[in-house]
Protein backbone atom coordinates (compact mmCIF):
# COMPACT_ATOMS: atom_id res chain seq x y z
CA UNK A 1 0.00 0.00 0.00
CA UNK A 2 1.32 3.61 -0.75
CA UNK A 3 2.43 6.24 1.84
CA UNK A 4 2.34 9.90 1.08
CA UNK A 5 3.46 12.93 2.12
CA UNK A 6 1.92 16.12 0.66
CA UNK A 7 1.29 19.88 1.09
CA UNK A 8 -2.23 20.73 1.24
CA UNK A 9 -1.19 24.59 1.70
CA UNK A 10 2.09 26.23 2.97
CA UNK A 11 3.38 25.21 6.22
CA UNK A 12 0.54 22.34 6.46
CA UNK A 13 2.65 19.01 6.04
CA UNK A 14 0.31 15.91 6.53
CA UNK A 15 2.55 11.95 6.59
CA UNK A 16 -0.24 8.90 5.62
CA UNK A 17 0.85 5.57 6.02
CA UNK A 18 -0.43 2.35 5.70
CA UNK A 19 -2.09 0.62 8.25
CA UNK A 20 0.11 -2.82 7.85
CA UNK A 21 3.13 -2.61 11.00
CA UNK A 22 5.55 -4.19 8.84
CA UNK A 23 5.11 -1.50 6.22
CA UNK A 24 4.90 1.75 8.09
CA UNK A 25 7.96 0.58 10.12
CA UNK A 26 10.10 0.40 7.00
CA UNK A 27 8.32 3.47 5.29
CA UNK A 28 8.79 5.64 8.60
CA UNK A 29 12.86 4.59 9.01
CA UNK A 30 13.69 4.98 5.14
CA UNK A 31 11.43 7.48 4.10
CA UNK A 32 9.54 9.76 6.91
CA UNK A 33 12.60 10.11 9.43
CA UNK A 34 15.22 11.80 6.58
CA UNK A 35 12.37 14.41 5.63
CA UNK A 36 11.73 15.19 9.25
CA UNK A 37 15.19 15.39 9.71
CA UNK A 38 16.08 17.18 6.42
CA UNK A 39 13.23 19.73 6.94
CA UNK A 40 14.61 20.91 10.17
CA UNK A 41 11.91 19.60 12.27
CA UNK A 42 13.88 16.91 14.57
CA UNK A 43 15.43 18.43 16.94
CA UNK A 44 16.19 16.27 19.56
CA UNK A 45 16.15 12.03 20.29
CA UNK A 46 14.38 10.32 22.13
CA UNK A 47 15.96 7.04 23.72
CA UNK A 48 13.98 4.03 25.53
CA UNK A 49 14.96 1.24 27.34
CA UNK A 50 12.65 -1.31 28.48
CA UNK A 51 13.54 -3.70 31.55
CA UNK A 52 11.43 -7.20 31.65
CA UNK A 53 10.91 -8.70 34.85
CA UNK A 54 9.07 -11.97 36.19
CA UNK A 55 8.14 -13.15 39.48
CA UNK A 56 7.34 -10.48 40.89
CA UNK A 57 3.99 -8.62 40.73
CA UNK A 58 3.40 -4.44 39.21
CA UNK A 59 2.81 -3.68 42.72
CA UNK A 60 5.17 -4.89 44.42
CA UNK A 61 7.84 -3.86 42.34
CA UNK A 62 6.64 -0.17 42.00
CA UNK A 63 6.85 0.02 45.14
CA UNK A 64 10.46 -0.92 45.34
CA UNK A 65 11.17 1.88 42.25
CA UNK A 66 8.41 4.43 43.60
CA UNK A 67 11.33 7.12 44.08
CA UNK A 68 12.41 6.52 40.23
CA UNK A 69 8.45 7.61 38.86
CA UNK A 70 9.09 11.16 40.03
CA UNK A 71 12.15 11.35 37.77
CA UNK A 72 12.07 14.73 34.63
CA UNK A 73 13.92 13.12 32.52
CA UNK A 74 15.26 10.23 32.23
CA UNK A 75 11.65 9.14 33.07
CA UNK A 76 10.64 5.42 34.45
CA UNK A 77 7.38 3.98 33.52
CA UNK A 78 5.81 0.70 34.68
CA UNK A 79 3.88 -1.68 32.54
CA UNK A 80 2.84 -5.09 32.98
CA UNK A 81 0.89 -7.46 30.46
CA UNK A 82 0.91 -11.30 30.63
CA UNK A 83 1.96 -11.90 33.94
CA UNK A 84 5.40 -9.87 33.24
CA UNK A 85 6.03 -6.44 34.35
CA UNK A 86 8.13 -4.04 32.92
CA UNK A 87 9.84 -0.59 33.16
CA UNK A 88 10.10 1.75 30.90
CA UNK A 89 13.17 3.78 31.15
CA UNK A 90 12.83 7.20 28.16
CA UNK A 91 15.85 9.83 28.02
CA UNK A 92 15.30 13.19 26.01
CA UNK A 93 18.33 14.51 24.72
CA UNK A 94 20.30 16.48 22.24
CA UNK A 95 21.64 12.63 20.59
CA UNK A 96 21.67 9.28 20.91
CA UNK A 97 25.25 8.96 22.64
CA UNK A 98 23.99 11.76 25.36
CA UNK A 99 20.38 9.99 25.58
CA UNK A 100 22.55 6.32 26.15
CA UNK A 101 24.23 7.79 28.75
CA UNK A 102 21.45 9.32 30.78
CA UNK A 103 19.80 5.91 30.77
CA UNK A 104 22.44 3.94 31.63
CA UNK A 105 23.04 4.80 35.32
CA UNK A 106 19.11 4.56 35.92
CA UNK A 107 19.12 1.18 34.49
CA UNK A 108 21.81 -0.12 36.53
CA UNK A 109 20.24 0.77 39.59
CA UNK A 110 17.03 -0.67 38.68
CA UNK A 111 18.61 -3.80 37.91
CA UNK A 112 20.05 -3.75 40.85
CA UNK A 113 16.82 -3.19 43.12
CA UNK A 114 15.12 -6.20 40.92
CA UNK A 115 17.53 -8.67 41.32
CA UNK A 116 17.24 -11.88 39.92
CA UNK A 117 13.31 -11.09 39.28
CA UNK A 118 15.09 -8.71 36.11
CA UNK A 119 15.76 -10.96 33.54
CA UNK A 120 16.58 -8.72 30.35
CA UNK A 121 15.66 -5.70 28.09
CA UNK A 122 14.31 -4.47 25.32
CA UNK A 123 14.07 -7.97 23.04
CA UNK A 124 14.63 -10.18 25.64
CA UNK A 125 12.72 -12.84 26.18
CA UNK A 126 12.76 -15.76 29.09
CA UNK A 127 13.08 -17.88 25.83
CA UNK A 128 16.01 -16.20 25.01
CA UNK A 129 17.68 -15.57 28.29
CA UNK A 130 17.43 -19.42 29.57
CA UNK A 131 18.96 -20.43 26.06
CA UNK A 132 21.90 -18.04 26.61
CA UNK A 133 22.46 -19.20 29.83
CA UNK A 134 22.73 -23.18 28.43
CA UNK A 135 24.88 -22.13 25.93
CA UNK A 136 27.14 -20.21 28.68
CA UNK A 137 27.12 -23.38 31.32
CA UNK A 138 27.00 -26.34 28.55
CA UNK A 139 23.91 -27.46 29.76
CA UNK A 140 21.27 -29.32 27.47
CA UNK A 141 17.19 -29.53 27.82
CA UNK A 142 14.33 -31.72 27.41
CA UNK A 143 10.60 -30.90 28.59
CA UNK A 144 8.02 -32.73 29.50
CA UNK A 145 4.37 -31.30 29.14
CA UNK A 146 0.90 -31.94 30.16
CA UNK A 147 -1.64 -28.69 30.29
CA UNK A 148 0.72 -26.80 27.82
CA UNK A 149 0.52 -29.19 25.34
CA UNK A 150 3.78 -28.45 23.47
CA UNK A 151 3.50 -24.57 24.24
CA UNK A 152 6.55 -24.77 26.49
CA UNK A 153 8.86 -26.16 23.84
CA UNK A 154 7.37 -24.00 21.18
CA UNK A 155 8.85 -21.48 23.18
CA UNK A 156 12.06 -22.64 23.10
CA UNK A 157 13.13 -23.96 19.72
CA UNK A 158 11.11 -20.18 18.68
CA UNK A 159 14.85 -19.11 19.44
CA UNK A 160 16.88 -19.40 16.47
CA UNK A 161 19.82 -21.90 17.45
CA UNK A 162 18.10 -23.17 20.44
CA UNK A 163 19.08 -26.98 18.43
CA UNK A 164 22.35 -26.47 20.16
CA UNK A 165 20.92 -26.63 23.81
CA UNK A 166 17.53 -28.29 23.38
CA UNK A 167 17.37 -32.46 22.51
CA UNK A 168 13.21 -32.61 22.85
CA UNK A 169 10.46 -33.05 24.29
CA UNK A 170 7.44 -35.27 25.38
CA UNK A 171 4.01 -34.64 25.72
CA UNK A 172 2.50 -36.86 27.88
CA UNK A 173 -1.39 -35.88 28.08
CA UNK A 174 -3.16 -39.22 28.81
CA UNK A 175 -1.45 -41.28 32.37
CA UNK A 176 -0.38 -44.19 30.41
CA UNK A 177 2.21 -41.67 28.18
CA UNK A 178 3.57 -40.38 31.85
CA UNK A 179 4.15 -43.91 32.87
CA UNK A 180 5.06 -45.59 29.60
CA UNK A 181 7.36 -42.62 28.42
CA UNK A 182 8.81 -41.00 31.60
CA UNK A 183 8.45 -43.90 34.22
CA UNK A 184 5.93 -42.21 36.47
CA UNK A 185 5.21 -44.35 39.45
CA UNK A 186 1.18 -45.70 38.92
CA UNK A 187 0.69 -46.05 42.53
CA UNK A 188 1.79 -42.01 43.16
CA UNK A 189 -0.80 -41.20 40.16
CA UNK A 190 -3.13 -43.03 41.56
CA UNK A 191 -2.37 -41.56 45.28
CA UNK A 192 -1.21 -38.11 44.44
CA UNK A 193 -3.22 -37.75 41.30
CA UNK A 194 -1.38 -36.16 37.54
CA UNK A 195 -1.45 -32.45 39.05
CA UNK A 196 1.15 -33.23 41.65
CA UNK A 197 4.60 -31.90 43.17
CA UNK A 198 5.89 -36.03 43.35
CA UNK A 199 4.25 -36.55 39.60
CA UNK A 200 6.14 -32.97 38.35
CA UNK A 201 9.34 -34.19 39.45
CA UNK A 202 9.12 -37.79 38.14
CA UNK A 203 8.32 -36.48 34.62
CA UNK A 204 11.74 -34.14 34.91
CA UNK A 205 13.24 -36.93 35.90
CA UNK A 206 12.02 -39.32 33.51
CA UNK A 207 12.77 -36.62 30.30
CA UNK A 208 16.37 -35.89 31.58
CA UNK A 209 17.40 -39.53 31.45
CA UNK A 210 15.48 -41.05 28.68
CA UNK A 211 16.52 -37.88 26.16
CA UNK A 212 19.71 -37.80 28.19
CA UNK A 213 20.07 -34.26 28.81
CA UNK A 214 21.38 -32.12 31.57
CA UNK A 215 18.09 -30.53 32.63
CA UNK A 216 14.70 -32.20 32.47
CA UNK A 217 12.10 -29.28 32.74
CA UNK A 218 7.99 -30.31 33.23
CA UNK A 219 4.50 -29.23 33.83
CA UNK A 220 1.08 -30.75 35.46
CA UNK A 221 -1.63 -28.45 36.05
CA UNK A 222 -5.25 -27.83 35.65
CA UNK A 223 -5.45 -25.24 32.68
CA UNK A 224 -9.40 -25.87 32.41
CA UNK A 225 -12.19 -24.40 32.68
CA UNK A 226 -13.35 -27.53 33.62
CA UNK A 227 -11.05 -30.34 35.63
CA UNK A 228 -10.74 -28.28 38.95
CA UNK A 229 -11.75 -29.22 42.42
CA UNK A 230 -11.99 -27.81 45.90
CA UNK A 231 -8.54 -29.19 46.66
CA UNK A 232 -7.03 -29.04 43.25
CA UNK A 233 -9.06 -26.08 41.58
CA UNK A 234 -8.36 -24.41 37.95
CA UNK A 235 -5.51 -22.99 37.34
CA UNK A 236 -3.10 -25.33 40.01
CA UNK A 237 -0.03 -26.33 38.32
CA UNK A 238 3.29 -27.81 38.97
CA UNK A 239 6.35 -27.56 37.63
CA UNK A 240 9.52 -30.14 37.72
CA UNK A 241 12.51 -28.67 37.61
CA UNK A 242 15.90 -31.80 37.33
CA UNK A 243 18.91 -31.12 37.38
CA UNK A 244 22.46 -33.37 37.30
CA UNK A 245 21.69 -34.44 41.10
CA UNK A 246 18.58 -32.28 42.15
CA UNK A 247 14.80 -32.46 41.17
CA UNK A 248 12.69 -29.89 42.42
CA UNK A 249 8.72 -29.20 42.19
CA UNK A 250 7.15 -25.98 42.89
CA UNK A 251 3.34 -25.31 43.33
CA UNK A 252 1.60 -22.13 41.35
CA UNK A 253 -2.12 -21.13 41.54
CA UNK A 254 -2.38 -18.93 38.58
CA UNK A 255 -6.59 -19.23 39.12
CA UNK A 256 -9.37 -19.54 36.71
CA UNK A 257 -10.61 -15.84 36.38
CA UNK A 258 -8.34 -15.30 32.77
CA UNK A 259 -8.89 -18.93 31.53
CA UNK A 260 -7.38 -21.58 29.96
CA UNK A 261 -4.53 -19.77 27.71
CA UNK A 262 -3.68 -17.57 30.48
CA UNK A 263 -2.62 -20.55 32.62
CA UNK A 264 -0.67 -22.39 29.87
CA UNK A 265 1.27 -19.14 28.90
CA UNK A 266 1.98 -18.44 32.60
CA UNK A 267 2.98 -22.13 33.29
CA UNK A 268 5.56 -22.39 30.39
CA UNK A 269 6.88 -18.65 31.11
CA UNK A 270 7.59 -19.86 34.74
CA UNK A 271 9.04 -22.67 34.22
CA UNK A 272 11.43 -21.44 31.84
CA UNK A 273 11.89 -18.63 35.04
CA UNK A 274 12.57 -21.75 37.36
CA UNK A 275 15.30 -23.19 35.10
CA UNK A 276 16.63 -19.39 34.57
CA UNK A 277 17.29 -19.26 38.48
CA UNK A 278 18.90 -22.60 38.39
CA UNK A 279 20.86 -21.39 35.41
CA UNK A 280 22.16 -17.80 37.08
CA UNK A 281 23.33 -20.00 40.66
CA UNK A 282 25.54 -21.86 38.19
CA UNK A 283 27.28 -19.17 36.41
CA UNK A 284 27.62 -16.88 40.07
């Protein structure tokens, strides 16, 4: 589709673009920001920087940065959409250079104050991170899914390269695939039930040694909307995390209120967060 930029009368310039992203990005960089620019009108830049964190909530993390939101410039900004939070760090300034370097000492503080719950920037992603971390320690992955269906390792190999760290993944839906495929213990099914902290860490288990990796990474849960119960409602999952040595579970109630994608994104996004804290005590 066709931009344009035209003069209705003197000193009336008016930009149209079309309404695909992929084409007013390119027509804006190679066409819209050299008029600006050549036309006198662009007289300063504009720099942002956007921190990612997970595993912590909006509040409780603006409340750790409240000081930073009365900043002129830089500014901070938080945001927070599908269960991660971010801050928005924006610098106003004369050029790039100048802009970089006004963000760069708020950024390091804020990374600081976050901790381990910051796990990037700008294109970041927990996808990325964890498979920059293998690649750092040597470390190899398998998964092993039940709610997500797949979702988790769809995350994963959606990194270009990610063949280097990751060997697979099962998933085992019905019982019989949990006990067939990753030598699940019947009796805890039966006792503990599929959407369990002992079940979770027997299917880590079972993918680390039968794909013969260094980290075996699963997930149990009740994504619904049906399948809950008073003691095991919607939205309960587990997640294995096995290591060399180690096998850990740990327990998230994500609830039902969002539904059933909300609980599989959150599910494979923290479980990739688990494995990113296992990753980080490695490399420390």
């Amino acid at each position: 589709a066709p931009g344009i930029i035209w003069q209705p009368r003197p000193d009336v310039t008016l930009m149209t673009f079309p309404g695909v992203p992929a084409e007013v990005k390119q027509m804006w960089r190679e066409v819209a920001v050299p008029y600006l620019k050549q036309a006198g009108w662009v007289q300063k830049t504009v720099l942002r920087r956007m921190l990612k964190f997970w595993g912590i909530s909006e509040s409780a993390l603006a409340e750790k940065v409240s000081s930073y939101f009365n900043l002129q410039n830089p500014t901070v900004a938080p945001y927070a959409n599908l269960g991660e939070v971010k801050l928005r760090i924006a610098a106003l300034a004369d050029s790039e250079a100048i802009a970089c370097s006004m963000i760069e000492p708020i950024e390091t503080q804020l990374r600081e104050i976050g901790g381990e719950d910051c796990y990037g920037a700008d294109d970041d992603s927990l996808a990325t991170v964890v498979g920059e971390l293998l690649l750092k320690t040597g470390g190899t992955l398998s998964v092993a899914e039940s709610c997500t269906g797949g979702g988790l390792g769809a995350m994963i190999t959606g990194v270009s390269g990610s063949s280097s760290y990751f060997m697979g993944g099962i998933t085992s839906y019905d019982n019989a695939v949990k006990v067939g495929l990753l030598g699940v213990n019947s009796k805890d099914l039966e006792t503990d039930g599929a959407v369990s902290s002992v079940v979770a860490e027997q299917m880590a288990v079972g993918v680390r040694d039968r794909l013969k990796t260094d980290w075996g990474l699963s997930i149990t849960g009740i994504a619904g909307p049906s399948g809950g119960t008073d003691e095991k409602p919607v939205g309960l999952v587990y997640i294995g995390l096995a290591g060399k040595d180690s096998v850990t579970a740990f327990e998230h109630r994500f609830g039902a209120a969002r539904g059933r994608d909300w609980v599989r994104h959150l599910s494979a996004c923290s479980a990739l967060d688990h494995l990113r804290r296992a990753l980080i005590k490695i490399t420390l």
